[in-house]
Protein backbone atom coordinates (compact mmCIF):
# COMPACT_ATOMS: atom_id res chain seq x y z
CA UNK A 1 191.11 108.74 87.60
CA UNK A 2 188.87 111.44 87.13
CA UNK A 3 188.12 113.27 83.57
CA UNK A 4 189.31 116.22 83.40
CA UNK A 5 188.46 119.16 80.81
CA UNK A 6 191.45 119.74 78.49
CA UNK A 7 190.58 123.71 77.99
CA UNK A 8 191.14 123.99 82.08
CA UNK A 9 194.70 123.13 82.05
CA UNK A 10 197.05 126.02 82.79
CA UNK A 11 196.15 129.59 82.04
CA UNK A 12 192.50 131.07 82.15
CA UNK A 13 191.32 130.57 78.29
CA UNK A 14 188.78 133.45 77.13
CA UNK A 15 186.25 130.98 77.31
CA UNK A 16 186.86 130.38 80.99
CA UNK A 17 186.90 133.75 81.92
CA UNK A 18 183.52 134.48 80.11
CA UNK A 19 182.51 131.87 82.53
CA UNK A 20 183.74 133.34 85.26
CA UNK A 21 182.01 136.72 84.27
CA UNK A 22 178.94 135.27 83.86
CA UNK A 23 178.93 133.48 87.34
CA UNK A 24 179.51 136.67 89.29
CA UNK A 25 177.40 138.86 87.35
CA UNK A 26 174.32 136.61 87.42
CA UNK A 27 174.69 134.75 90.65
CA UNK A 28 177.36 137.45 92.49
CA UNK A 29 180.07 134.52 92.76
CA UNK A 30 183.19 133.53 91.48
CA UNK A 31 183.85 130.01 90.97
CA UNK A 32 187.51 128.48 92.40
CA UNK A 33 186.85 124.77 90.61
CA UNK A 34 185.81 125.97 87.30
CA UNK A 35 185.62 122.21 86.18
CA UNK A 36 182.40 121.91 88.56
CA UNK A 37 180.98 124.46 86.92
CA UNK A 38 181.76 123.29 83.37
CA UNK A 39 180.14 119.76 84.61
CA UNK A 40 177.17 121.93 85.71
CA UNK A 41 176.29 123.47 82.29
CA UNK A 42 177.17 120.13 80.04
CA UNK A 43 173.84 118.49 79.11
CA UNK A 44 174.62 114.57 78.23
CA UNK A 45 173.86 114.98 74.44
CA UNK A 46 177.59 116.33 74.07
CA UNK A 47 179.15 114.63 77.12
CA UNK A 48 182.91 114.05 75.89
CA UNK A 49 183.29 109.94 75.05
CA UNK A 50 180.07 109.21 76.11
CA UNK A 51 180.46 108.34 79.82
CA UNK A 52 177.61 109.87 81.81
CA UNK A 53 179.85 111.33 84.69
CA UNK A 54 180.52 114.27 82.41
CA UNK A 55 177.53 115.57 82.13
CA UNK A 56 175.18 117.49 84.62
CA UNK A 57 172.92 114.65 85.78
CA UNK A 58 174.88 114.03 88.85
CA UNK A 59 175.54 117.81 89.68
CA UNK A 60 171.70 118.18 88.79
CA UNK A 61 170.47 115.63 91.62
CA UNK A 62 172.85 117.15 94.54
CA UNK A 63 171.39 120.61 93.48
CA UNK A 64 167.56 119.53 93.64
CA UNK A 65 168.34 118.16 97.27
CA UNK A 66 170.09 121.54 98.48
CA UNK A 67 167.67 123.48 97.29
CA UNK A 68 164.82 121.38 98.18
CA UNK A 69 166.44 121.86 101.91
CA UNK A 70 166.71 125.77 101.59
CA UNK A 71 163.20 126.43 100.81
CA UNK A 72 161.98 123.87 103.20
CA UNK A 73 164.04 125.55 105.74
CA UNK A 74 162.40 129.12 104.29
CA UNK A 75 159.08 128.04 104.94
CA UNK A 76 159.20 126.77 107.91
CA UNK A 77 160.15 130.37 109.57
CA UNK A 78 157.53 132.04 107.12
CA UNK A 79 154.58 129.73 108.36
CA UNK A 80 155.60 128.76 112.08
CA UNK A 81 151.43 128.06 112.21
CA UNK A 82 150.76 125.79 109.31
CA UNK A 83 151.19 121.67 109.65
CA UNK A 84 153.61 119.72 107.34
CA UNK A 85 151.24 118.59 104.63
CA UNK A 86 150.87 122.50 103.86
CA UNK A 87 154.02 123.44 103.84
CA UNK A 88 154.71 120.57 101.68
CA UNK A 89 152.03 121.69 99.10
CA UNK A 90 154.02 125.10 99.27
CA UNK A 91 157.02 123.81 98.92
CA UNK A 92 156.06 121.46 95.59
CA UNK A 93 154.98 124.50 94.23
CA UNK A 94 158.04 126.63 94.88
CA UNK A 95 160.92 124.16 93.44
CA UNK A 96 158.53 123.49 90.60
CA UNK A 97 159.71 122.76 86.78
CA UNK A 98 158.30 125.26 85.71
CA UNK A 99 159.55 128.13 88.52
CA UNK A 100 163.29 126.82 87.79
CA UNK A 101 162.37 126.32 84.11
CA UNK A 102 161.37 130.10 84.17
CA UNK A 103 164.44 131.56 86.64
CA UNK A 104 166.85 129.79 84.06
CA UNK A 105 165.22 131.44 81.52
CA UNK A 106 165.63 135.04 83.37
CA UNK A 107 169.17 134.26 84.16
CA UNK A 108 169.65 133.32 80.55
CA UNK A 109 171.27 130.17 81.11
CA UNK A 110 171.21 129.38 77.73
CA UNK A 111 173.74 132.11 76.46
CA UNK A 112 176.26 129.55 78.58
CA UNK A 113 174.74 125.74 78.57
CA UNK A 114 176.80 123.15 76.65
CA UNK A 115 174.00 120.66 74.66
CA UNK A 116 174.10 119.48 71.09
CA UNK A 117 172.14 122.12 69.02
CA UNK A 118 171.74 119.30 66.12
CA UNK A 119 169.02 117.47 68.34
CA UNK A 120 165.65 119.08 69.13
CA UNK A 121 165.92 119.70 73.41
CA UNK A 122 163.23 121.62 75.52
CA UNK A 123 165.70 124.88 76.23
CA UNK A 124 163.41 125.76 78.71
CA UNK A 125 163.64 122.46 80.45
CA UNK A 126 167.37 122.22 80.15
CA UNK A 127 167.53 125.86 82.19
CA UNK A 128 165.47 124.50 84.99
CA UNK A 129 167.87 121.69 85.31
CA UNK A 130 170.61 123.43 84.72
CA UNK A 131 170.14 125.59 87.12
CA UNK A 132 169.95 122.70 89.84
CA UNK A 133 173.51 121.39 88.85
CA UNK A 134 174.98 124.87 89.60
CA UNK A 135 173.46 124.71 92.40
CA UNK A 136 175.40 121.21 93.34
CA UNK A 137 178.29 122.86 92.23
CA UNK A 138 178.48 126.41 94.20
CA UNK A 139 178.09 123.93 97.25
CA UNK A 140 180.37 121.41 96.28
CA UNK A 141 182.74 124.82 95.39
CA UNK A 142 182.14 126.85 98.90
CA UNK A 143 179.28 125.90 101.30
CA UNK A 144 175.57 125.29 102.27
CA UNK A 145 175.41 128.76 103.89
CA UNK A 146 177.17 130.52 100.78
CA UNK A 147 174.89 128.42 98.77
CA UNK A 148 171.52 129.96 100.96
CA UNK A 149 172.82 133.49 100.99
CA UNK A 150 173.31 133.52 97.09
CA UNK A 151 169.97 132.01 96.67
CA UNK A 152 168.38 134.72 99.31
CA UNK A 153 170.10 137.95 98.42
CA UNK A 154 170.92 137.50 95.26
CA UNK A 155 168.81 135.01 92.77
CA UNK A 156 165.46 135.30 94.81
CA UNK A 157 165.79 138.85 95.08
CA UNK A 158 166.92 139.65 91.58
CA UNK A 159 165.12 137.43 89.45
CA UNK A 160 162.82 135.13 91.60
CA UNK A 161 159.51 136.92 93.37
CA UNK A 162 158.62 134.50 96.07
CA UNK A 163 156.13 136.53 97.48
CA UNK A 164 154.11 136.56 94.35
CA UNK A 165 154.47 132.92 94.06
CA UNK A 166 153.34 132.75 97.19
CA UNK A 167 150.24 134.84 96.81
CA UNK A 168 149.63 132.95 93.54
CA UNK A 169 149.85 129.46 95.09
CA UNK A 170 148.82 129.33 98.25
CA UNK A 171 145.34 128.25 99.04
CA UNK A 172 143.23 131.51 100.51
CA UNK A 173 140.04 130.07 101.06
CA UNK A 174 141.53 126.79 103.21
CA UNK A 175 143.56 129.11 105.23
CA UNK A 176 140.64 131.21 106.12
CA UNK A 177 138.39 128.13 106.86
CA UNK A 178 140.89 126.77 109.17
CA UNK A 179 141.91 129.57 110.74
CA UNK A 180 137.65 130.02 111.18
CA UNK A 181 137.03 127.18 112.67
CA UNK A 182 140.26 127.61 114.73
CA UNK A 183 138.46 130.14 116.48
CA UNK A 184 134.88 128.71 116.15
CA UNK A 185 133.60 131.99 113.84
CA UNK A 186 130.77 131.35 111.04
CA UNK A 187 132.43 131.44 107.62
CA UNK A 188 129.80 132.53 104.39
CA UNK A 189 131.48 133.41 100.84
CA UNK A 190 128.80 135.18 99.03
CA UNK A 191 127.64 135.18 95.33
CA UNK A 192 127.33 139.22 94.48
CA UNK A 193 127.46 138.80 91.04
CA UNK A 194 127.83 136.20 88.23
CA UNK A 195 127.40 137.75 84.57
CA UNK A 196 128.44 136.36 81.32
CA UNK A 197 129.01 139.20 78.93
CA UNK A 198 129.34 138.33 75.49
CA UNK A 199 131.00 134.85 76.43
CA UNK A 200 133.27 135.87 79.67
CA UNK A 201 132.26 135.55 82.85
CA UNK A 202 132.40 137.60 85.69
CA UNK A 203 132.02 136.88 89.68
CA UNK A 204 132.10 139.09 92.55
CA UNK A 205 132.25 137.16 95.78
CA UNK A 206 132.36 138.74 99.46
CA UNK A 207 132.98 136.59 102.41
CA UNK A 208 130.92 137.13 105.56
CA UNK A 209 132.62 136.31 108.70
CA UNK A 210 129.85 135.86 111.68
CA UNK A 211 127.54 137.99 109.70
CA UNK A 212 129.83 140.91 108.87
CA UNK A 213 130.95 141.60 105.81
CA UNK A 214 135.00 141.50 105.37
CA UNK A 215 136.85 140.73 102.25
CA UNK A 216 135.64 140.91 98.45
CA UNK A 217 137.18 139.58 95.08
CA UNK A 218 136.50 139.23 91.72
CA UNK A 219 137.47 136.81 88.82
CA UNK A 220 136.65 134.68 85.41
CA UNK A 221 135.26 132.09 87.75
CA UNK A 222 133.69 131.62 91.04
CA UNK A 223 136.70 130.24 92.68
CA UNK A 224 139.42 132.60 91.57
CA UNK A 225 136.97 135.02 92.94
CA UNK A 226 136.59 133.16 96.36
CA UNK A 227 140.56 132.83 96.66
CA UNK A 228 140.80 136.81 95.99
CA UNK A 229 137.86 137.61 98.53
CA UNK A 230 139.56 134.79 100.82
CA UNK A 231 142.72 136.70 100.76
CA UNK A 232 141.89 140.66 101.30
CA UNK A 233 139.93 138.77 104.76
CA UNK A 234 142.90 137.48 105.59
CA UNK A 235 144.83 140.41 105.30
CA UNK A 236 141.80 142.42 107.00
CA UNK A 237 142.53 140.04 109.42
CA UNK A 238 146.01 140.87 110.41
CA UNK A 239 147.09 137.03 108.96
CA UNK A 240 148.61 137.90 105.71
């Protein structure tokens, strides 16, 4: 028979409706099976008689694959052009530890996760994968499509920027060098400047484009400068 949280038996407790506050205001839904969501914020260093089950691990693994399926699914609209191995490179850098890590953080998981605060446990970690088993849980509690439409108009919107982590991740300069040779054009990113004043260093790169001059970008180093000059062509280009 299945464990069941004592403090969920009968009337709403104050700490259950806390819960239930927290759920709508940071992810705009309210839980019907609050014992999923209980499951989803227990970390296994105070799971209740030790068994595993009660923790978030399980919860944690069913989230990862929903939301694994989600983006995919997002990325494949985005970029109908781009081949699998790219939009797997996206992807991996989308569901990352650290971009969950960091949206549990902004959601301010912590303020609700159940771990034992005697033991020294990455927070930040415990967010990311915290996070996850809600995940597991809102599906488990409703549906994939509820699940997609909280994650699109509601957590992405509010708290996630995937546009910037887009524009941060994505390789510029391979997406211009395909999408040059696609069309058999000569490609040239050119040095304008490389200075070193008083220890930092400075590039200014513009990218020539059959001998005209399109896009230019600066950075600390030659290749942040050739992904910035790589970009504004793109976007000169009408593919951004």
């Amino acid at each position: 028979m299945r464990f069941r949280f004592p403090f969920l038996a009968g009337r709403k407790s104050p700490e259950d409706l806390d819960l239930i506050r927290f759920f709508i205001e940071k992810f705009g839904y309210r839980p019907k099976n609050l014992e999923l969501f209980y499951e989803a914020i227990t970390h296994r260093s105070i799971a209740f008689a030790a068994p595993k089950e009660f923790s978030n691990e399980r919860l944690e693994f069913l989230g990862d694959a929903i939301l694994d399926a989600i983006i995919a699914e997002f990325l494949f609209q985005k970029f109908p052009d781009q081949d699998e191995g790219y939009l797997t490179k996206v992807k991996s850098k989308v569901v990352s530890r650290k971009t969950l890590s960091d949206l549990g953080e902004e959601l301010e998981l912590r303020k609700i996760l159940r771990y034992n605060k005697g033991r020294s446990i990455n927070l930040s970690s415990l967010e990311g994968n915290a996070f996850e088993a809600i995940i597991g849980a809102i599906y488990l509690d409703s549906s994939f499509e509820t699940v997609k439409k909280i994650l699109h108009h509601h957590i992405f919107r509010k708290y996630v920027d995937l546009n910037k982590i887009l524009i941060e991740e994505i390789d510029f300069k391979s997406k211009l060098f395909i999408w040059s040779q696609k069309r058999r054009l000569e490609l040239e990113f050119q040095v304008l400047l490389e200075e070193n004043t008083h220890g930092t260093w400075k590039y200014e790169v513009m990218v020539q484009v059959n001998g005209t001059n399109y896009g230019k970008g600066t950075g600390a180093s030659k290749k942040i400068a050739e992904q910035a000059a790589a970009r504004e062509t793109l976007i000169l280009m009408g593919e951004l």
